[in-house]
N, C-alpha and C. Protein backbone atom coordinates (compact mmCIF):
# COMPACT_ATOMS: atom_id res chain seq x y z
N UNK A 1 115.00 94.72 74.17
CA UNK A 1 113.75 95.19 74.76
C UNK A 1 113.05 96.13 73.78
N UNK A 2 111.90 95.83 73.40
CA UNK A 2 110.75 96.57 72.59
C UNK A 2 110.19 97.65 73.86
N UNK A 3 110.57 99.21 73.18
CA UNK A 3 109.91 100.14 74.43
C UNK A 3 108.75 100.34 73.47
N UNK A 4 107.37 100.05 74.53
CA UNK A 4 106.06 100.63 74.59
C UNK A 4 105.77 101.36 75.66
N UNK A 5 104.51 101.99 74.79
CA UNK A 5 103.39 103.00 75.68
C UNK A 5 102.24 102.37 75.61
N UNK A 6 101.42 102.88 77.00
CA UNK A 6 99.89 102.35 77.47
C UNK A 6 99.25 103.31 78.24
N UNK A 7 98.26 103.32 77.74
CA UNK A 7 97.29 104.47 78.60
C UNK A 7 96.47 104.02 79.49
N UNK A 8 96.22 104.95 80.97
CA UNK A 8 95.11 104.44 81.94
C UNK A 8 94.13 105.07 81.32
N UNK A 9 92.74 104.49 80.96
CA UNK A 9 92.10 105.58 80.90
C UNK A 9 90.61 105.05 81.53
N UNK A 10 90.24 105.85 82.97
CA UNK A 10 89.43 105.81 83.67
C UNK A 10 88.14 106.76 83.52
N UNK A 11 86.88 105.91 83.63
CA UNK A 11 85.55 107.45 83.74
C UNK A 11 85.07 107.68 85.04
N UNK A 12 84.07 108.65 85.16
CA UNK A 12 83.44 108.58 86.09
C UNK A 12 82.43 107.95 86.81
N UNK A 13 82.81 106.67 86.06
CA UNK A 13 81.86 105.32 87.02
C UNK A 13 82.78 104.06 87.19
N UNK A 14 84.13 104.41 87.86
CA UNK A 14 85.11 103.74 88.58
C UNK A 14 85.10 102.37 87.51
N UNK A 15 85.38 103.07 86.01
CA UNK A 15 85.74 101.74 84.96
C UNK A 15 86.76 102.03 84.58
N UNK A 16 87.71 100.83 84.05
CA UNK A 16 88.47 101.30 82.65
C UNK A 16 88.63 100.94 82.27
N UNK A 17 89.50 101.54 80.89
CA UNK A 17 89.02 100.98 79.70
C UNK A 17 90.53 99.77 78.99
N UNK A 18 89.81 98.36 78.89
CA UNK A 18 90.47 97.74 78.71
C UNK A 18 90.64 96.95 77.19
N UNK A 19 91.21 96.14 76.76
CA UNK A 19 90.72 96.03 75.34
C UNK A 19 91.04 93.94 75.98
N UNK A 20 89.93 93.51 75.70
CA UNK A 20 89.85 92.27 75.76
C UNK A 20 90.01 91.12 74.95
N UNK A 21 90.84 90.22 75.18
CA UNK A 21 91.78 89.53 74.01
C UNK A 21 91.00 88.00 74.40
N UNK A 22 91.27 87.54 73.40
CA UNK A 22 91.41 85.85 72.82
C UNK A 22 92.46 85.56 72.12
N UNK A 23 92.88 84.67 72.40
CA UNK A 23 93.85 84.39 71.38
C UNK A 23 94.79 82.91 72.05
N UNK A 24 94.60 82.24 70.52
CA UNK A 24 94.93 80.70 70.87
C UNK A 24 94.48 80.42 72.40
N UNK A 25 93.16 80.45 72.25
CA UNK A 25 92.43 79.96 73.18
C UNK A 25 92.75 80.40 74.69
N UNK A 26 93.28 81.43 74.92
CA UNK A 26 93.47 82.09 76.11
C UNK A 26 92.90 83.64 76.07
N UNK A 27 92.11 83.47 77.32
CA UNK A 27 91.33 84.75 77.59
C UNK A 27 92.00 85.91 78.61
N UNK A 28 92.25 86.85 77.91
CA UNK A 28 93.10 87.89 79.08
C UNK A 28 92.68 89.18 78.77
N UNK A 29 93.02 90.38 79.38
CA UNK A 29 92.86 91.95 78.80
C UNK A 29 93.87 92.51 79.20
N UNK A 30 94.24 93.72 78.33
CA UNK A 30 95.95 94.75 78.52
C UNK A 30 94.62 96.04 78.68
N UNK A 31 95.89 96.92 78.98
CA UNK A 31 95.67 98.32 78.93
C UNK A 31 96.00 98.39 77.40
N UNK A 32 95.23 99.53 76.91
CA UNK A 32 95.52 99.80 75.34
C UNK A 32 96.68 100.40 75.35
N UNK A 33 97.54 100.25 74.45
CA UNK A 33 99.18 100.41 74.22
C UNK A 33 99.62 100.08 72.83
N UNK A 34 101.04 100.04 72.53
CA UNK A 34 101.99 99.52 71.70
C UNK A 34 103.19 100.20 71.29
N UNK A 35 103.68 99.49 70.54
CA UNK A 35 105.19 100.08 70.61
C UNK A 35 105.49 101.62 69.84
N UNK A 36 106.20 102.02 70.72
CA UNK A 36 106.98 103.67 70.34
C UNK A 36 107.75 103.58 69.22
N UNK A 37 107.39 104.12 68.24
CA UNK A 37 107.95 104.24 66.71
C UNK A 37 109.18 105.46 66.96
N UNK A 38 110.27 105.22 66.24
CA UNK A 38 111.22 106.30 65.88
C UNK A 38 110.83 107.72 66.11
N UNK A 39 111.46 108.27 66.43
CA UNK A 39 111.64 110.00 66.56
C UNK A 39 109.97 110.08 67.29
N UNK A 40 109.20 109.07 67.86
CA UNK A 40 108.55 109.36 68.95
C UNK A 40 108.98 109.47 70.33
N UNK A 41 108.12 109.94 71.10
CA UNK A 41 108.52 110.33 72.44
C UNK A 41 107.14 109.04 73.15
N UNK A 42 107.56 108.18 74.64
CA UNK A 42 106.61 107.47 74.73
C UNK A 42 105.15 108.60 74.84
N UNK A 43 105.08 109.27 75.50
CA UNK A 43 104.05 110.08 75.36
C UNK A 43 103.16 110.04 74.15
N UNK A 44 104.23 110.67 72.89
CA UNK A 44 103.26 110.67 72.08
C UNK A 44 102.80 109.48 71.29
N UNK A 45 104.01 108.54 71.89
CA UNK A 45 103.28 106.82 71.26
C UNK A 45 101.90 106.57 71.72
N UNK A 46 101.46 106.96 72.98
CA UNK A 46 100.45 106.72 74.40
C UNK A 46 99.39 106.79 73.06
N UNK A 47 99.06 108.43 72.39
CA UNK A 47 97.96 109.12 72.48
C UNK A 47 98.01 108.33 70.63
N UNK A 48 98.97 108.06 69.79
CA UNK A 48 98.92 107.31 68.78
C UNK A 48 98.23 106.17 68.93
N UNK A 49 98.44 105.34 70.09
CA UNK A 49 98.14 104.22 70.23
C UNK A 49 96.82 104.05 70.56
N UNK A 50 96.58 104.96 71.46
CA UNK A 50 95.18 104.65 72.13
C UNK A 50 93.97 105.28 70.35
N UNK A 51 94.69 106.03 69.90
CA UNK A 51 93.42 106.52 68.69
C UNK A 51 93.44 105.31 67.70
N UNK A 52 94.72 104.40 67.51
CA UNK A 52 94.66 103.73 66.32
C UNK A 52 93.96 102.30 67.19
N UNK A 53 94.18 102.05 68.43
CA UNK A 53 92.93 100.91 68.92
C UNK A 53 91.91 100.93 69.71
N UNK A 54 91.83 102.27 69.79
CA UNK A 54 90.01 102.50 70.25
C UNK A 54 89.67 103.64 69.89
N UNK A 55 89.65 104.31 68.71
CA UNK A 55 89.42 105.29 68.24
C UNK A 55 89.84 106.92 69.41
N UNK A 56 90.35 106.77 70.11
CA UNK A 56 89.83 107.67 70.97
C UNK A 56 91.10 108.68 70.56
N UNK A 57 90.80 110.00 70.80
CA UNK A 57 91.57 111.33 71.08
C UNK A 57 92.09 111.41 72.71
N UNK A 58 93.09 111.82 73.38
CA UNK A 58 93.35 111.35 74.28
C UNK A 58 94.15 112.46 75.09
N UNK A 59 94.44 113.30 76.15
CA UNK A 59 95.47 114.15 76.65
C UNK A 59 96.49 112.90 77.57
N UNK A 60 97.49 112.96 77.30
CA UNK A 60 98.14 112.29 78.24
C UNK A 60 98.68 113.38 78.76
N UNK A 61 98.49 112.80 80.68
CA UNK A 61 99.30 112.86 81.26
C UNK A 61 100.38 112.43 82.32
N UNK A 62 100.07 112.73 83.21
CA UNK A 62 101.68 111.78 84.08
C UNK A 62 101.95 110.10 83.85
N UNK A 63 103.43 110.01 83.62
CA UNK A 63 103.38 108.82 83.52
C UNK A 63 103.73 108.04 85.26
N UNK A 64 103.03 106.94 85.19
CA UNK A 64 102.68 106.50 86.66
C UNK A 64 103.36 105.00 86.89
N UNK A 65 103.53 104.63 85.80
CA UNK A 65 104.64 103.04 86.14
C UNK A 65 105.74 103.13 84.63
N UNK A 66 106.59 102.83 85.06
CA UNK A 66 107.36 101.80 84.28
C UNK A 66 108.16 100.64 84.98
N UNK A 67 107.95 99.46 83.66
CA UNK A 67 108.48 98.50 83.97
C UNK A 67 108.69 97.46 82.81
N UNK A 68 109.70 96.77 83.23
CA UNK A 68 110.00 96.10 82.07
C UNK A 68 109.27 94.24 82.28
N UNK A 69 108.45 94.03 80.96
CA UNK A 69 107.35 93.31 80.99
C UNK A 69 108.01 91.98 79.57
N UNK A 70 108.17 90.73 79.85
CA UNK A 70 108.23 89.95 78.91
C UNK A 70 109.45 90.63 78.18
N UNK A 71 109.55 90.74 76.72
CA UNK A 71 110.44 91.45 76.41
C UNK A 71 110.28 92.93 76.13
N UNK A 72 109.36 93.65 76.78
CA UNK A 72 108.69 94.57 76.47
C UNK A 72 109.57 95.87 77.68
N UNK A 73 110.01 96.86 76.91
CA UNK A 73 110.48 98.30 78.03
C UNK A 73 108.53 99.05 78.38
N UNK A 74 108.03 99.09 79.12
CA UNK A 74 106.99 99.48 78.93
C UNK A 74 106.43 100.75 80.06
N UNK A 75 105.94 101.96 79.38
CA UNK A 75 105.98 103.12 79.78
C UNK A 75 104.47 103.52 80.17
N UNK A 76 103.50 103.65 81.06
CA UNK A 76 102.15 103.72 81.68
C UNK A 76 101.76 105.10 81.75
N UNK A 77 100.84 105.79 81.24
CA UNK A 77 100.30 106.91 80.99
C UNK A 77 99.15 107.11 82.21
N UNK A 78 98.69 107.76 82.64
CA UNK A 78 96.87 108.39 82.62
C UNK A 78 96.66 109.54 81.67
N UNK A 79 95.71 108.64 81.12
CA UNK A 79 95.18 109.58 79.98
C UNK A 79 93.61 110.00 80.23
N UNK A 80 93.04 111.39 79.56
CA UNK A 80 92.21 111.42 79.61
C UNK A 80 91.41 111.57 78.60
N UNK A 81 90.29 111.32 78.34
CA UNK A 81 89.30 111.38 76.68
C UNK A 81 89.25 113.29 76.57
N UNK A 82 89.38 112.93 75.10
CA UNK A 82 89.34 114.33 74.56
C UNK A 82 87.96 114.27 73.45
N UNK A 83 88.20 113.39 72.67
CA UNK A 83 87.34 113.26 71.66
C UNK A 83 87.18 111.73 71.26
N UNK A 84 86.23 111.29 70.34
CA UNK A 84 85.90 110.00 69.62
C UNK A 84 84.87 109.29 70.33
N UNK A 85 84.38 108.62 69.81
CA UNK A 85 83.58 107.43 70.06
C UNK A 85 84.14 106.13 70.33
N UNK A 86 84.33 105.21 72.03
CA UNK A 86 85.10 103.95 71.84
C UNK A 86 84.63 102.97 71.55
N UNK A 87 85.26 102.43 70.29
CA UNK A 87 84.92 101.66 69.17
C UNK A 87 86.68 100.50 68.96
N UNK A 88 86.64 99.67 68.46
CA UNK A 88 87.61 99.02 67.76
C UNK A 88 88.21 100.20 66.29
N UNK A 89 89.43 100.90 66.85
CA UNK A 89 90.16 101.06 65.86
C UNK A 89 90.26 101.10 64.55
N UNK A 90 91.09 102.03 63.70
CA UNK A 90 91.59 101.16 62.57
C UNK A 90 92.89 100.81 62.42
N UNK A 91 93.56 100.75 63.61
CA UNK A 91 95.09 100.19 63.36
C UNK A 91 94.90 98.85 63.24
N UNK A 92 96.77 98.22 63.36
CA UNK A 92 96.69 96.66 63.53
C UNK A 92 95.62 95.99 63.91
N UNK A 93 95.47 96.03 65.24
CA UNK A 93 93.96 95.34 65.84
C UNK A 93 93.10 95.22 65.42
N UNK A 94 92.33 96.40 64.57
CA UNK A 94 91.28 96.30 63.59
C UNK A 94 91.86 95.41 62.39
N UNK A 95 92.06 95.51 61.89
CA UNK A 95 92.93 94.74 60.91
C UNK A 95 93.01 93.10 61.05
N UNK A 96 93.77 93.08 62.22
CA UNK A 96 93.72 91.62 62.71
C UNK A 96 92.81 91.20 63.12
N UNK A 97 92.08 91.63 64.04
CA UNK A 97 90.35 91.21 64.39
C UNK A 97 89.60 90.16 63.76
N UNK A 98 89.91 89.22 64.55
CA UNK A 98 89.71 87.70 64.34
C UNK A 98 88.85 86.53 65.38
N UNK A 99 88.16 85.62 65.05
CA UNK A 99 87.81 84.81 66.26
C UNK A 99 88.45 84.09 66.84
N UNK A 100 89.89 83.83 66.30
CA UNK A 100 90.99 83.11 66.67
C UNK A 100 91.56 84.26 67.48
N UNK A 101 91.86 85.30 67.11
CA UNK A 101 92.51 86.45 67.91
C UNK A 101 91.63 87.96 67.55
N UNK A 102 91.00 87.95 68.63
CA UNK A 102 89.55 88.77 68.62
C UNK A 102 90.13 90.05 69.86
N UNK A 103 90.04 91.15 69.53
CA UNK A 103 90.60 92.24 70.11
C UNK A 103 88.72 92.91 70.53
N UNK A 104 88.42 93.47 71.82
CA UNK A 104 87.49 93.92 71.85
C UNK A 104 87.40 95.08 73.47
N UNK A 105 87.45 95.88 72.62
CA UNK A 105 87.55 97.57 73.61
C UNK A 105 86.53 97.28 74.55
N UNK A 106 86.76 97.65 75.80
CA UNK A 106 85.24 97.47 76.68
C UNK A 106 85.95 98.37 78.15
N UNK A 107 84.60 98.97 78.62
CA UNK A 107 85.14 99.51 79.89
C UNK A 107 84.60 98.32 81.29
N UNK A 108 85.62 98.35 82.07
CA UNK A 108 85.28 97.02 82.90
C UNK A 108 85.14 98.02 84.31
N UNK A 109 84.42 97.67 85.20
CA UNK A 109 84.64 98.18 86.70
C UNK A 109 85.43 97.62 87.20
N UNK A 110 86.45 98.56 87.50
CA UNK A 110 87.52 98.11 88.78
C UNK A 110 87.90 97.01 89.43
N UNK A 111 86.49 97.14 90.02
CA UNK A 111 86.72 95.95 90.81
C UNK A 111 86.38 94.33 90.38
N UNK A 112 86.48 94.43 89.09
CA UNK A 112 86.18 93.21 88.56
C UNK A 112 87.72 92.91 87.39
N UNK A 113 89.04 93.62 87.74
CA UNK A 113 89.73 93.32 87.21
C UNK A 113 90.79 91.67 87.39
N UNK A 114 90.51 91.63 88.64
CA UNK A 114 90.86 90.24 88.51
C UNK A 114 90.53 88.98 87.64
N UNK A 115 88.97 89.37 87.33
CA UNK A 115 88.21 88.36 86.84
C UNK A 115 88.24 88.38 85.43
N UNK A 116 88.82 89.53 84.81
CA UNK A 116 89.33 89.52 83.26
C UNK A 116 90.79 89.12 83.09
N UNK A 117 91.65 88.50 83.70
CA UNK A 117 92.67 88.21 84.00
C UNK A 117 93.54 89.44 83.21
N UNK A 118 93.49 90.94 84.21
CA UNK A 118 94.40 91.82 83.67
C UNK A 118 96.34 91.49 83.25
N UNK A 119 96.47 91.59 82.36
CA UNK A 119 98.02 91.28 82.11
C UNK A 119 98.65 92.68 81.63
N UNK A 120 100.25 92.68 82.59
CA UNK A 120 100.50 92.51 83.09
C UNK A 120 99.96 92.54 84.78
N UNK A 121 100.28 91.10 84.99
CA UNK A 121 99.46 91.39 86.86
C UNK A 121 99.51 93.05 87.74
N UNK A 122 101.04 93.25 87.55
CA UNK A 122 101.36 94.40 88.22
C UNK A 122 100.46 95.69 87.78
N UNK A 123 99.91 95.73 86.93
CA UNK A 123 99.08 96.87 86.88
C UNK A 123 97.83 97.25 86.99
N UNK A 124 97.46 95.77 87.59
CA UNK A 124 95.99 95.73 88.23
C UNK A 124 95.90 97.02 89.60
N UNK A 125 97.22 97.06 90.77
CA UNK A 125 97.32 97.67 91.78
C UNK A 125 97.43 99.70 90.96
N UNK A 126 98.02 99.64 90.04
CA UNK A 126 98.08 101.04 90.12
C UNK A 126 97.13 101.37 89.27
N UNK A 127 95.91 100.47 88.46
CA UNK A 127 94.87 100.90 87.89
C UNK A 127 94.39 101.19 89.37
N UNK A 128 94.10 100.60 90.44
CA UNK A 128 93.33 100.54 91.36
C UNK A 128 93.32 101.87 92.61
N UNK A 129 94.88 102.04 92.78
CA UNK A 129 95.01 103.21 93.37
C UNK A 129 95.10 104.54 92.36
N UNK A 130 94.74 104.79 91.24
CA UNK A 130 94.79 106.41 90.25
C UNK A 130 92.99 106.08 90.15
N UNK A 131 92.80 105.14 90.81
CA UNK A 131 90.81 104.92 90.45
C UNK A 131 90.39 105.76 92.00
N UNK A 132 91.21 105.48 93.60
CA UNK A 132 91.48 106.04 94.35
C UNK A 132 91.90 107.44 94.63
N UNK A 133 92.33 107.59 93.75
CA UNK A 133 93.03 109.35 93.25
C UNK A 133 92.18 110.42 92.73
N UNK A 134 91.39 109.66 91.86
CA UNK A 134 91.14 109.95 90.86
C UNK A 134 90.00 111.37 91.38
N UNK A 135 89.75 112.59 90.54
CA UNK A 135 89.02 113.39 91.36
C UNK A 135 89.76 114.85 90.68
């Protein structure tokens, strides 16, 4: 099992922020994430991750799911913006950023997460209730 981190990160117009994929011809969106490097803590993978694929500065805090996903250990943040402009990255993603496999940051409303086919399914419900919380 590969342990990752992923951040919620919600605004104040009941969106969030998702990063929207293609790839070999399948259309889906994740929460921004990736894997926890050595002598990191998932936490501070969260706030690495989210700056190297959407530029953003980030406070994490509570973590609100884990679960183990594909072969993935995977650890769920709410985070909140500190600083940056959200943009495509310069980590991997930027890098790879392709029309074959096209990575693209976007904030979606809530209630239209079904229709971006959020993956993993299970985290459509607890984006939905910390959007409920939220305050």
């Amino acid at each position: 099992m590969r342990p990752r981190a992923v951040g919620i990160l919600l605004n104040n117009e009941n969106q969030v922020l998702l990063m929207l994929r293609q790839k070999a011809g399948r259309a889906y969106a994740t929460l921004p994430g990736g894997g926890i490097e050595n002598g990191e803590t998932p936490a501070q993978a969260c706030a690495r991750e989210l700056l190297e694929e959407v530029n953003l500065v980030v406070a994490v805090g509570e973590e609100v799911l884990v679960l183990d996903n594909l072969d993935n250990h995977e650890h769920y943040f709410r985070v909140s913006h500190v600083s940056g402009e959200m943009r495509l990255g310069d980590g991997p993603e930027g890098i790879r950023n392709s029309a074959e496999n096209s990575y693209t940051p976007q904030w979606v409303d809530v209630s239209d997460l079904d229709a971006v086919n959020l993956v993993p399914e299970g985290v459509r419900d607890v984006v939905r209730t910390l959007t409920q919380t939220a305050g």
